[in-house]
Protein backbone atom coordinates (compact mmCIF):
# COMPACT_ATOMS: atom_id res chain seq x y z
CA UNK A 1 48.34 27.56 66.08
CA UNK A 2 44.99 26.88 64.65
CA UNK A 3 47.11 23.86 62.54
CA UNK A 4 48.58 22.13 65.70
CA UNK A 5 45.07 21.90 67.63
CA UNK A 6 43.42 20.40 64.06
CA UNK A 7 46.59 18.31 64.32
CA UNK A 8 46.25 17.11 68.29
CA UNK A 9 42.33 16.27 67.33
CA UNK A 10 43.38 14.54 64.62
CA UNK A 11 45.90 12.30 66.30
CA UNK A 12 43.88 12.10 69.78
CA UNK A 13 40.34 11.01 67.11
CA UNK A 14 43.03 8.05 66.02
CA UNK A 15 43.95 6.75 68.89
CA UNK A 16 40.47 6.55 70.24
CA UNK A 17 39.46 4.92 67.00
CA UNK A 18 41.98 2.40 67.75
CA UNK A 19 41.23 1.54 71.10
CA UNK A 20 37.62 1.29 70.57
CA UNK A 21 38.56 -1.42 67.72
CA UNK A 22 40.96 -3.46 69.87
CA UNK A 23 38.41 -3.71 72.76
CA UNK A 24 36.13 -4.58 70.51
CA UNK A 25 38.26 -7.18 69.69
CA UNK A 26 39.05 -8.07 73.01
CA UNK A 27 35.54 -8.59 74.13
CA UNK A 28 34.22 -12.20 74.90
CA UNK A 29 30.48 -10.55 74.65
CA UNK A 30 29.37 -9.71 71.33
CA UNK A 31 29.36 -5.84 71.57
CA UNK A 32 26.56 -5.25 68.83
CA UNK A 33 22.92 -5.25 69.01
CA UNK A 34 22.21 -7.02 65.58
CA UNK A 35 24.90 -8.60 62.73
CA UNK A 36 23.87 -5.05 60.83
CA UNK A 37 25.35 -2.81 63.60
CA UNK A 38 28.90 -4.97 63.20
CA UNK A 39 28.41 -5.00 59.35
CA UNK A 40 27.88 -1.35 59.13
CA UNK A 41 30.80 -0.43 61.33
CA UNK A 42 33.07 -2.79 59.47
CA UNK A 43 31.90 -1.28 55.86
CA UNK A 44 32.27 2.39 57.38
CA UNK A 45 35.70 2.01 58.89
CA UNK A 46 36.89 0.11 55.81
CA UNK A 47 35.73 3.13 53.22
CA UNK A 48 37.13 5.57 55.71
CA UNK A 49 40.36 3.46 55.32
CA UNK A 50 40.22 3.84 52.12
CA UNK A 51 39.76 7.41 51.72
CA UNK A 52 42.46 8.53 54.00
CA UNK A 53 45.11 6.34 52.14
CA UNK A 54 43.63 7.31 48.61
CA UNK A 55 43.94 10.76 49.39
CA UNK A 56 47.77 10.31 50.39
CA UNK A 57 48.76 8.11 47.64
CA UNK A 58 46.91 11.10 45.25
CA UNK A 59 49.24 14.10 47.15
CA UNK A 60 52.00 13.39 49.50
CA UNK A 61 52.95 9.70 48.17
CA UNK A 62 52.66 11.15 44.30
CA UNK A 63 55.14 14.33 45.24
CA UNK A 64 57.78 11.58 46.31
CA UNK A 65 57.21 12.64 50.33
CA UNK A 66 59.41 9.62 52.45
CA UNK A 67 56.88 10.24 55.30
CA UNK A 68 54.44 8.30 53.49
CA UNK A 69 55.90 5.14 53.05
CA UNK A 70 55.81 3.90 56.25
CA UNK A 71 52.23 5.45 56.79
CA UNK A 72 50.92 3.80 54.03
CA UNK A 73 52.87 -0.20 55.10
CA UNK A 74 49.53 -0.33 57.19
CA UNK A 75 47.75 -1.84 53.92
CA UNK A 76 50.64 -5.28 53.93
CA UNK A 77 50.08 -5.09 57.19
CA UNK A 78 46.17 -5.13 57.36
CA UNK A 79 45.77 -7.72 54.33
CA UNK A 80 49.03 -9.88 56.12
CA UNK A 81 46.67 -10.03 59.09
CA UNK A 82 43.59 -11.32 57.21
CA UNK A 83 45.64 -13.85 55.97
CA UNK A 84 46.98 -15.21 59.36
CA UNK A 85 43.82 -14.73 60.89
CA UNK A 86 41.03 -15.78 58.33
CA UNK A 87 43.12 -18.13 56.53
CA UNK A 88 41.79 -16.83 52.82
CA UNK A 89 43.59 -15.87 49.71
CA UNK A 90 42.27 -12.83 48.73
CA UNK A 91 44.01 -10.40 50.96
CA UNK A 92 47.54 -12.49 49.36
CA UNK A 93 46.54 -10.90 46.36
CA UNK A 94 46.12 -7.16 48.26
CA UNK A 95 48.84 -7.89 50.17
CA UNK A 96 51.04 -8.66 46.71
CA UNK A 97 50.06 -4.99 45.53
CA UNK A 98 50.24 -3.40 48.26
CA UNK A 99 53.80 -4.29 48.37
CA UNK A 100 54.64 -4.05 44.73
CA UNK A 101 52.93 0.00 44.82
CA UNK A 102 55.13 0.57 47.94
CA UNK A 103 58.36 -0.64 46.37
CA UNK A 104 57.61 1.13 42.94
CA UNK A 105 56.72 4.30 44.77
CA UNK A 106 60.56 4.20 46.94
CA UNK A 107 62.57 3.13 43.75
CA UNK A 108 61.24 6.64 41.94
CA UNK A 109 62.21 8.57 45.55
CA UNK A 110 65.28 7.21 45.55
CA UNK A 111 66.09 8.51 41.70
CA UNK A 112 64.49 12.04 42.64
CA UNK A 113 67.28 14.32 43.26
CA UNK A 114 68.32 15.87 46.98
């Protein structure tokens, strides 16, 4: 019991996280008192990214778990929208990685045996 609620506050905590940042990118008003307030929101959300998807490539992706390949296609998809949107090259290189780990990472599931 005490798993589901952490689970329902876990989930609910996402999709509040992702409505704040889509009506943040909605807005025609910049939301933010100074550039630091944007720039420390930005750095935050990006190392708590990070975190999250380093711990599940270090357990669950590691142990061959299916679930976590489409979990984890939100790094193509977060460096494929950089590209489109800023126009720069760096996130082609991410994106080329991201892809690469992904498609490594299914080959050795699909070898491990049922």
């Amino acid at each position: 019991m005490g798993r589901t609620i952490g689970v329902v506050i876990l989930v609910l905590l996402a999709v509040i996280i992702a409505i704040i940042s889509v009506s943040i990118l909605l807005q025609t008003d910049d939301p933010f008192r100074t550039a630091r307030d944007a720039n420390v929101l930005l750095a935050s959300f990006g190392v708590g990214m990070a975190v999250l998807a380093a711990g599940i490539a270090l357990g669950p992706f590691r142990r061959g778990e299916r679930w976590t390949i489409p979990l984890l296609l939100v790094w193509p998809a977060f460096f494929l929208v950089q590209i489109l949107t800023l126009g720069t090259w760096l996130p082609g290189a991410f994106l080329l990685l991201s892809v690469i780990a992904l498609v490594l990472g299914s080959r050795e599931r699909s070898a491990l045996p049922k």
